[in-house]
PDB file of N, CA and C in Angstrom:
ATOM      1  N   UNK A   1     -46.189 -61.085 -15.232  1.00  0.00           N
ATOM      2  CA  UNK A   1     -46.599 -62.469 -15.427  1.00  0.00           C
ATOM      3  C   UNK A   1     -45.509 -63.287 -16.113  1.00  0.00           C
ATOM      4  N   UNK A   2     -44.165 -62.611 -16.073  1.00  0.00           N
ATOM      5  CA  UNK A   2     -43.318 -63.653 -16.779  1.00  0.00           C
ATOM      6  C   UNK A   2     -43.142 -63.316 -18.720  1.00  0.00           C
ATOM      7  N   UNK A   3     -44.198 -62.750 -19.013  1.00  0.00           N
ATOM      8  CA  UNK A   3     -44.341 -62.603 -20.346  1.00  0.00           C
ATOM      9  C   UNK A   3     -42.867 -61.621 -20.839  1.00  0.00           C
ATOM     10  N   UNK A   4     -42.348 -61.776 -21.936  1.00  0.00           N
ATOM     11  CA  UNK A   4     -41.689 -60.923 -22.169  1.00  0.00           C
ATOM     12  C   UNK A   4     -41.868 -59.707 -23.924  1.00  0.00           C
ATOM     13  N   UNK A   5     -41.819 -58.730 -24.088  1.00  0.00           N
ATOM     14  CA  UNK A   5     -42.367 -57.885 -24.869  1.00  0.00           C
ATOM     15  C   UNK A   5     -41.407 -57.669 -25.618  1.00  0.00           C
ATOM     16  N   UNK A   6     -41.314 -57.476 -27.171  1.00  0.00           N
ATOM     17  CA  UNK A   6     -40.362 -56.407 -27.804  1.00  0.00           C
ATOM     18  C   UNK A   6     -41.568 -55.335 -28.467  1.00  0.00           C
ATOM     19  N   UNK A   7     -40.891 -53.945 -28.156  1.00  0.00           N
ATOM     20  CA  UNK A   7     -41.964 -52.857 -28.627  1.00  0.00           C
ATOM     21  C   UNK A   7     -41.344 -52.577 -29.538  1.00  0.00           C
ATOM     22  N   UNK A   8     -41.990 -51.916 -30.863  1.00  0.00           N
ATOM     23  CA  UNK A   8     -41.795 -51.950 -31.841  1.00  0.00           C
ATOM     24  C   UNK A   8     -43.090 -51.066 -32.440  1.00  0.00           C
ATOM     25  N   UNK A   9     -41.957 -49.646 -33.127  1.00  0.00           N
ATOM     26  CA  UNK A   9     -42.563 -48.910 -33.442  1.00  0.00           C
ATOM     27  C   UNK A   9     -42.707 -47.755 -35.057  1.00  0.00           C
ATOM     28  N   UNK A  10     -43.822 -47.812 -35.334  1.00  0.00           N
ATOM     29  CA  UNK A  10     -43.442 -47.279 -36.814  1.00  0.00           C
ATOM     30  C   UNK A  10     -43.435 -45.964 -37.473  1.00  0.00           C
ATOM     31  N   UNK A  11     -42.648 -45.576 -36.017  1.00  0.00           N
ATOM     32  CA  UNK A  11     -41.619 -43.735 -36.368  1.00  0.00           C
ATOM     33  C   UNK A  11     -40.941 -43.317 -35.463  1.00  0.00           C
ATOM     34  N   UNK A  12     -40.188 -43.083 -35.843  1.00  0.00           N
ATOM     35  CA  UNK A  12     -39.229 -42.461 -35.016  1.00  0.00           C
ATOM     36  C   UNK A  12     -39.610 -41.428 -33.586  1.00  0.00           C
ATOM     37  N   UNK A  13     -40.463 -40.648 -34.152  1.00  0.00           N
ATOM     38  CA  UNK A  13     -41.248 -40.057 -33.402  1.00  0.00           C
ATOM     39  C   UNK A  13     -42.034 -40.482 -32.274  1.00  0.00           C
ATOM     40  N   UNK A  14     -42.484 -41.885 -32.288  1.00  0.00           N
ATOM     41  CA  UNK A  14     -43.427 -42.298 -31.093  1.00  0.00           C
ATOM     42  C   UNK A  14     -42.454 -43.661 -30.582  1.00  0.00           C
ATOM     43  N   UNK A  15     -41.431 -43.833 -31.193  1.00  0.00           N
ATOM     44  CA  UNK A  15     -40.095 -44.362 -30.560  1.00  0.00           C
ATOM     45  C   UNK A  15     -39.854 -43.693 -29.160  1.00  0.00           C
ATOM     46  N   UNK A  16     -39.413 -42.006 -29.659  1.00  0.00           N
ATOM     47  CA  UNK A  16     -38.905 -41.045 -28.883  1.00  0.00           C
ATOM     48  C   UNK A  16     -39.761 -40.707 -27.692  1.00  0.00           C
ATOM     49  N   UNK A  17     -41.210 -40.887 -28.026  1.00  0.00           N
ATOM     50  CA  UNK A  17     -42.209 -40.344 -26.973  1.00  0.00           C
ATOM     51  C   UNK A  17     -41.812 -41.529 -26.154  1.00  0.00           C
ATOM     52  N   UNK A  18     -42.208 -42.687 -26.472  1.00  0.00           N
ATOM     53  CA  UNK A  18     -42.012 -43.788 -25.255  1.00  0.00           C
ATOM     54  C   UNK A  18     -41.004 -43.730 -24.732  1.00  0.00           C
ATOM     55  N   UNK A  19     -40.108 -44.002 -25.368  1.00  0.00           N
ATOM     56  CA  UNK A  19     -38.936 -43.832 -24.115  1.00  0.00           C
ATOM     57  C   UNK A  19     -38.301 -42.059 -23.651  1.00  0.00           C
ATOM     58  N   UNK A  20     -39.280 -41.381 -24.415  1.00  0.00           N
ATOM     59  CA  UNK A  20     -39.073 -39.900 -23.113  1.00  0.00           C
ATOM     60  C   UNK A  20     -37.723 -39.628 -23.281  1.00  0.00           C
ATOM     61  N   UNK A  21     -36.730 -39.610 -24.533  1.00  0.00           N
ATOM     62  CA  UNK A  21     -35.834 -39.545 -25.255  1.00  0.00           C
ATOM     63  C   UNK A  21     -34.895 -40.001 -26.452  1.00  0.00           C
ATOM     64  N   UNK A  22     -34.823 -39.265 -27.101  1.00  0.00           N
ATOM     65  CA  UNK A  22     -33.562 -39.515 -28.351  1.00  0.00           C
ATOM     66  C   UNK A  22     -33.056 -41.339 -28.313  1.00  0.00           C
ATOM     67  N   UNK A  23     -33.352 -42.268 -28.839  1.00  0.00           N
ATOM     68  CA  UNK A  23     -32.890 -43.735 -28.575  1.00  0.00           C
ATOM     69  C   UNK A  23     -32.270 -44.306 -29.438  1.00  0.00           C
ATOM     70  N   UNK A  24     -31.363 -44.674 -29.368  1.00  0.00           N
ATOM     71  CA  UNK A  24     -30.823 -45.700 -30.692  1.00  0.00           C
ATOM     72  C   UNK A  24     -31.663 -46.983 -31.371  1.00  0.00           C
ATOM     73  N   UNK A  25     -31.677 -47.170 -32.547  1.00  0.00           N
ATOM     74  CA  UNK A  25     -33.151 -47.425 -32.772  1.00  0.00           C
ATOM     75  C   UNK A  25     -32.466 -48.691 -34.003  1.00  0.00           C
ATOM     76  N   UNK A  26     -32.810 -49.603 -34.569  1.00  0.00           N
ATOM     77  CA  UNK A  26     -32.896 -50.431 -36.081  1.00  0.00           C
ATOM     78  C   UNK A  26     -34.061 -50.580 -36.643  1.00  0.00           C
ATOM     79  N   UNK A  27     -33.662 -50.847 -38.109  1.00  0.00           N
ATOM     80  CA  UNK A  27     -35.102 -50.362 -38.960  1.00  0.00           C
ATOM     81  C   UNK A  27     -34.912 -51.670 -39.331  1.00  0.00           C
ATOM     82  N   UNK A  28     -36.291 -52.508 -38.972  1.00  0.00           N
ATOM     83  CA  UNK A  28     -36.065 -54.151 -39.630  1.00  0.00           C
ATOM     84  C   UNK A  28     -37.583 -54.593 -40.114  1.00  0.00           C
ATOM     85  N   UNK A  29     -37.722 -54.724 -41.561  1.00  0.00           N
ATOM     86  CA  UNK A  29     -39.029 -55.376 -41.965  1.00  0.00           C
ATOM     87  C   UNK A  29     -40.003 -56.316 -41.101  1.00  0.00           C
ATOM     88  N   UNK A  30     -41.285 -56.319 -41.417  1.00  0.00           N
ATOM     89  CA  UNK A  30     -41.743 -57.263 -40.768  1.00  0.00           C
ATOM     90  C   UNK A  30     -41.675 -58.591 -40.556  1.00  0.00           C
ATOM     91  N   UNK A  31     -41.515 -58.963 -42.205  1.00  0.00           N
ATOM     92  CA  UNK A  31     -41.193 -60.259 -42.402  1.00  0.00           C
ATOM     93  C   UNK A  31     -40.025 -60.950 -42.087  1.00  0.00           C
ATOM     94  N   UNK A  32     -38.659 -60.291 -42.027  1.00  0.00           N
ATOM     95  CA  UNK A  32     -37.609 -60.181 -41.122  1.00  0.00           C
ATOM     96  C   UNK A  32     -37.560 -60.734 -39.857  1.00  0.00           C
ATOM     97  N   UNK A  33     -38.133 -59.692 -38.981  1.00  0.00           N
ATOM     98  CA  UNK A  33     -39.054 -59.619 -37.328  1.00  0.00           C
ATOM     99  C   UNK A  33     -39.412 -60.874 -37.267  1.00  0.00           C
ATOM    100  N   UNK A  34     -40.500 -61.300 -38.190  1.00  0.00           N
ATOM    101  CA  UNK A  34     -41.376 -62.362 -37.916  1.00  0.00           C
ATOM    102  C   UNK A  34     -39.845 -63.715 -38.185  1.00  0.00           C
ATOM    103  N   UNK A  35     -39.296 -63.848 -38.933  1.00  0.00           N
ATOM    104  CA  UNK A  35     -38.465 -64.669 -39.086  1.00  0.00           C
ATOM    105  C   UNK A  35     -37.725 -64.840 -38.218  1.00  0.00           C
ATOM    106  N   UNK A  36     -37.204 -64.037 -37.326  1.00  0.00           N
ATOM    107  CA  UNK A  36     -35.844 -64.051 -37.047  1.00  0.00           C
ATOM    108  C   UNK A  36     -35.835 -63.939 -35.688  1.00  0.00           C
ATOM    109  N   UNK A  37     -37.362 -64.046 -34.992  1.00  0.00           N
ATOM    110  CA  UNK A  37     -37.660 -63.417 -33.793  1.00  0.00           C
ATOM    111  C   UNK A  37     -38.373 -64.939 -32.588  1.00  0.00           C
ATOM    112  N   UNK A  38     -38.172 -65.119 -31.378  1.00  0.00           N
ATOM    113  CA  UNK A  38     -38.539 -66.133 -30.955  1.00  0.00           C
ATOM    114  C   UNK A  38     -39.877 -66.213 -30.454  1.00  0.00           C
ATOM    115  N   UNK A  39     -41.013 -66.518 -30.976  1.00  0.00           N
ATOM    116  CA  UNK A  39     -42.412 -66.194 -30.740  1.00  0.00           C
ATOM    117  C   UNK A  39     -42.700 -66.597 -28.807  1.00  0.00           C
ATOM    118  N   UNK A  40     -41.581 -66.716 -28.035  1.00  0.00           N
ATOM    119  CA  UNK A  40     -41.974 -66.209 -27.030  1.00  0.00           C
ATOM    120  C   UNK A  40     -42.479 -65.077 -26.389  1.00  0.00           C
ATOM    121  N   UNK A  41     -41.570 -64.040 -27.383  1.00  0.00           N
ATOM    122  CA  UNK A  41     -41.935 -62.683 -27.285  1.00  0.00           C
ATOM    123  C   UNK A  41     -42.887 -62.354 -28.090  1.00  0.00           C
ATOM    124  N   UNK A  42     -43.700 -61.169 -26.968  1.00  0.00           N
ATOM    125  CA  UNK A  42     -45.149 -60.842 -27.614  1.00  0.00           C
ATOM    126  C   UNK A  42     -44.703 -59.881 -28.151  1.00  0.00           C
ATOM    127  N   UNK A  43     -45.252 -58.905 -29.222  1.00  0.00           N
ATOM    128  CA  UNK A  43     -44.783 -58.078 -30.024  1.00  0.00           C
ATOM    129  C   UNK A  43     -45.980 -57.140 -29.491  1.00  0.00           C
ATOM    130  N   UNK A  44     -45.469 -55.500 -29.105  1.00  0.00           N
ATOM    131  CA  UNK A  44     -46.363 -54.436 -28.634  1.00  0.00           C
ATOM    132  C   UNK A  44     -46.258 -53.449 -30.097  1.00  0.00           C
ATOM    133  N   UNK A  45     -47.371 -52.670 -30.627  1.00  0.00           N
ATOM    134  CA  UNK A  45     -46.816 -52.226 -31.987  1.00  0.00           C
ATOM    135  C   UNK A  45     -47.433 -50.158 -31.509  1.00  0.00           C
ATOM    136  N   UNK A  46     -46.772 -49.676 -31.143  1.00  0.00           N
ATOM    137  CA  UNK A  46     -47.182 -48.393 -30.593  1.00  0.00           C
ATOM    138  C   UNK A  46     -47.187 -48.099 -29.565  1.00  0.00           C
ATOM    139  N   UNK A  47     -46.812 -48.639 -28.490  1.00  0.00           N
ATOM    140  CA  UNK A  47     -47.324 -48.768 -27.030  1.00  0.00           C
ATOM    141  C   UNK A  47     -47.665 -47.291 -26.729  1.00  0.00           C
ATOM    142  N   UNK A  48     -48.616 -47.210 -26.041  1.00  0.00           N
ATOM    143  CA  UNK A  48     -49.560 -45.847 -25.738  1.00  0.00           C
ATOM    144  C   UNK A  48     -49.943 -44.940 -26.588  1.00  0.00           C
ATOM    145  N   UNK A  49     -50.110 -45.710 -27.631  1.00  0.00           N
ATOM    146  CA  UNK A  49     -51.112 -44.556 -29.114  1.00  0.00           C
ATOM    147  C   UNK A  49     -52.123 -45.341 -28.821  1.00  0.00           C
ATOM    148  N   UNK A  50     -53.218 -44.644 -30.046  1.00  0.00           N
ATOM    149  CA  UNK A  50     -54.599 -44.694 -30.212  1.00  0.00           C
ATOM    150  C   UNK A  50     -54.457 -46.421 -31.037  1.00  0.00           C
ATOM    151  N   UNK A  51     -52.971 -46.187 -31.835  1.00  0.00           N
ATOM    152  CA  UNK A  51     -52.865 -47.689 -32.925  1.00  0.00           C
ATOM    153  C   UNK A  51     -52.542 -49.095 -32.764  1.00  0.00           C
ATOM    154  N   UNK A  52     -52.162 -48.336 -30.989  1.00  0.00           N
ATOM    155  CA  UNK A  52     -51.462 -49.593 -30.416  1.00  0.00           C
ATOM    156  C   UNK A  52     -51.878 -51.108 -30.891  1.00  0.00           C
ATOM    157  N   UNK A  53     -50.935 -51.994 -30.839  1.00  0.00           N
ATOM    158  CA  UNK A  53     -52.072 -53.511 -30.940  1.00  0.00           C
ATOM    159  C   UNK A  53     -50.432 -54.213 -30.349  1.00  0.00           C
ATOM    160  N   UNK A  54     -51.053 -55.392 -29.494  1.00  0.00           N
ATOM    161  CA  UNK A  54     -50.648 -56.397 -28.704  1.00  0.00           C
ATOM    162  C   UNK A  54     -50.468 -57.595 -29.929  1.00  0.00           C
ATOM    163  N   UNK A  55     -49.225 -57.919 -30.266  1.00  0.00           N
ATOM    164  CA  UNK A  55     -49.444 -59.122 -31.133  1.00  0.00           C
ATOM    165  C   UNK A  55     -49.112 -60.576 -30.254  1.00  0.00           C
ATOM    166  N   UNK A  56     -50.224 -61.920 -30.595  1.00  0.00           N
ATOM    167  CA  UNK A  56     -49.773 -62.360 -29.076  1.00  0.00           C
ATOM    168  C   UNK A  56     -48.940 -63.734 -29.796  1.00  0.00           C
ATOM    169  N   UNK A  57     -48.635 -64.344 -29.562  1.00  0.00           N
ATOM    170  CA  UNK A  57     -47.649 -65.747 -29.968  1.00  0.00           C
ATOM    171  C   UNK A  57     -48.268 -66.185 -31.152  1.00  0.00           C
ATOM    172  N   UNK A  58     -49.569 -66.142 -31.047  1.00  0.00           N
ATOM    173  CA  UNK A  58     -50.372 -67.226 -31.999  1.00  0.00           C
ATOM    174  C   UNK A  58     -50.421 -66.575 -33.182  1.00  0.00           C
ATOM    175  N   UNK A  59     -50.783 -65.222 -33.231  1.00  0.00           N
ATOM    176  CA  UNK A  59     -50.215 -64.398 -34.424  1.00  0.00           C
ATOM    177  C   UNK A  59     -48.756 -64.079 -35.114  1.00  0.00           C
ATOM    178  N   UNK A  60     -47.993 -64.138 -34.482  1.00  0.00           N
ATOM    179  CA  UNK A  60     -46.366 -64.042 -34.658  1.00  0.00           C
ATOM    180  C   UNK A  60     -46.150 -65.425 -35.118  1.00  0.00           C
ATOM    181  N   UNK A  61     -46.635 -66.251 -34.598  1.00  0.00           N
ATOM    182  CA  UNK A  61     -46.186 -67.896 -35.642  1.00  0.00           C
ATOM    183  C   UNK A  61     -47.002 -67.864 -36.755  1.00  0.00           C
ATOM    184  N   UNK A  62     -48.216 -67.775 -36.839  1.00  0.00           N
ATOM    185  CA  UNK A  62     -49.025 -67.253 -38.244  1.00  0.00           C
ATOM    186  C   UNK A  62     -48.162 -66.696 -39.236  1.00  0.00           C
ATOM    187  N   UNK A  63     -47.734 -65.369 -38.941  1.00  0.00           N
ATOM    188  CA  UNK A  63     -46.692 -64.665 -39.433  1.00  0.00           C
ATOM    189  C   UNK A  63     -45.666 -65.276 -40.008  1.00  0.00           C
ATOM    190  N   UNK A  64     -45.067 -66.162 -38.959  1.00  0.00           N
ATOM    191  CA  UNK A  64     -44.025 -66.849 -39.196  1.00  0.00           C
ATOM    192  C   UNK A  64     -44.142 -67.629 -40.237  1.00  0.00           C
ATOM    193  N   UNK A  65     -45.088 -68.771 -40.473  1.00  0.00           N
ATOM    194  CA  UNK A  65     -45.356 -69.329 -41.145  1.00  0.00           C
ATOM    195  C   UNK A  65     -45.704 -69.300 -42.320  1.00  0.00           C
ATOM    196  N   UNK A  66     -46.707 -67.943 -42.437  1.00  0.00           N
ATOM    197  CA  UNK A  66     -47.007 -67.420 -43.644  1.00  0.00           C
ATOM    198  C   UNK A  66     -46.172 -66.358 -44.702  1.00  0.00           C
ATOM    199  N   UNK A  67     -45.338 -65.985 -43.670  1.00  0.00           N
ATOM    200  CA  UNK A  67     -44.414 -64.650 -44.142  1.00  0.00           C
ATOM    201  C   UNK A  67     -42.962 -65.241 -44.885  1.00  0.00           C
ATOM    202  N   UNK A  68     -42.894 -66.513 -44.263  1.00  0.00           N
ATOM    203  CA  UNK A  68     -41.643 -67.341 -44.695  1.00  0.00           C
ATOM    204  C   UNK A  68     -41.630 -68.118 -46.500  1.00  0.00           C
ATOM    205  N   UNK A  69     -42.714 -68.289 -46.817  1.00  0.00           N
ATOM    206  CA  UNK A  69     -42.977 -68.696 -48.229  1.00  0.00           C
ATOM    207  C   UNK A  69     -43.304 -67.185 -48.900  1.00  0.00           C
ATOM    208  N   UNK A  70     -43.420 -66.249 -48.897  1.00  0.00           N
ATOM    209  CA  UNK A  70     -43.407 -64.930 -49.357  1.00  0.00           C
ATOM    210  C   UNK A  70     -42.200 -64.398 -50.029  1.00  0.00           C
ATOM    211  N   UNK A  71     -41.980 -63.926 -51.419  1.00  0.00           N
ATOM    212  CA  UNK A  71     -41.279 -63.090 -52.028  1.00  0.00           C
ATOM    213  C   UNK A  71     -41.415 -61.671 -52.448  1.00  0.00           C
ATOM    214  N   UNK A  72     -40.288 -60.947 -51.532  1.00  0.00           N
ATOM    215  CA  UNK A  72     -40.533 -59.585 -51.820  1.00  0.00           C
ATOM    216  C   UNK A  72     -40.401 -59.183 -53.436  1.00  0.00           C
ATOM    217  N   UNK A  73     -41.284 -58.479 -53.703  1.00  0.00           N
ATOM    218  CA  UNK A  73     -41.277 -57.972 -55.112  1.00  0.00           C
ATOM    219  C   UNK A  73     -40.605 -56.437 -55.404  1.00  0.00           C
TER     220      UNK A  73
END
């Protein structure tokens, strides 16, 4: 449908399962992600686990918005 995805996953391990090998990988916070990322892209968080979740635009600008006045402690 045109949509475009970044998957994004939180281990190394189910990195490796999806792509069905060893991958070169970056480790980047959420709030980061959410900053730095163009909410065209939908964000997939597990793709084919039980934890999976689809994050769709409207949540990623939420994010955006809310994550941007935030100080890490």
């Amino acid at each position: 449908n045109g949509k475009q995805f970044l998957m994004i996953f939180d281990t190394e391990a189910r990195l490796a399962a999806w792509a069905k090998r060893s991958i070169t990988f970056i480790t980047v916070k959420g709030r980061a992600l959410a900053q730095a990322m163009d909410p065209k892209y939908q964000w997939v968080l597990n793709w084919g686990t039980p934890s999976m979740k689809n994050f769709s635009p409207e949540e990623i600008l939420w994010m955006k918005k809310n994550f941007n006045n935030t100080r890490e402690v």
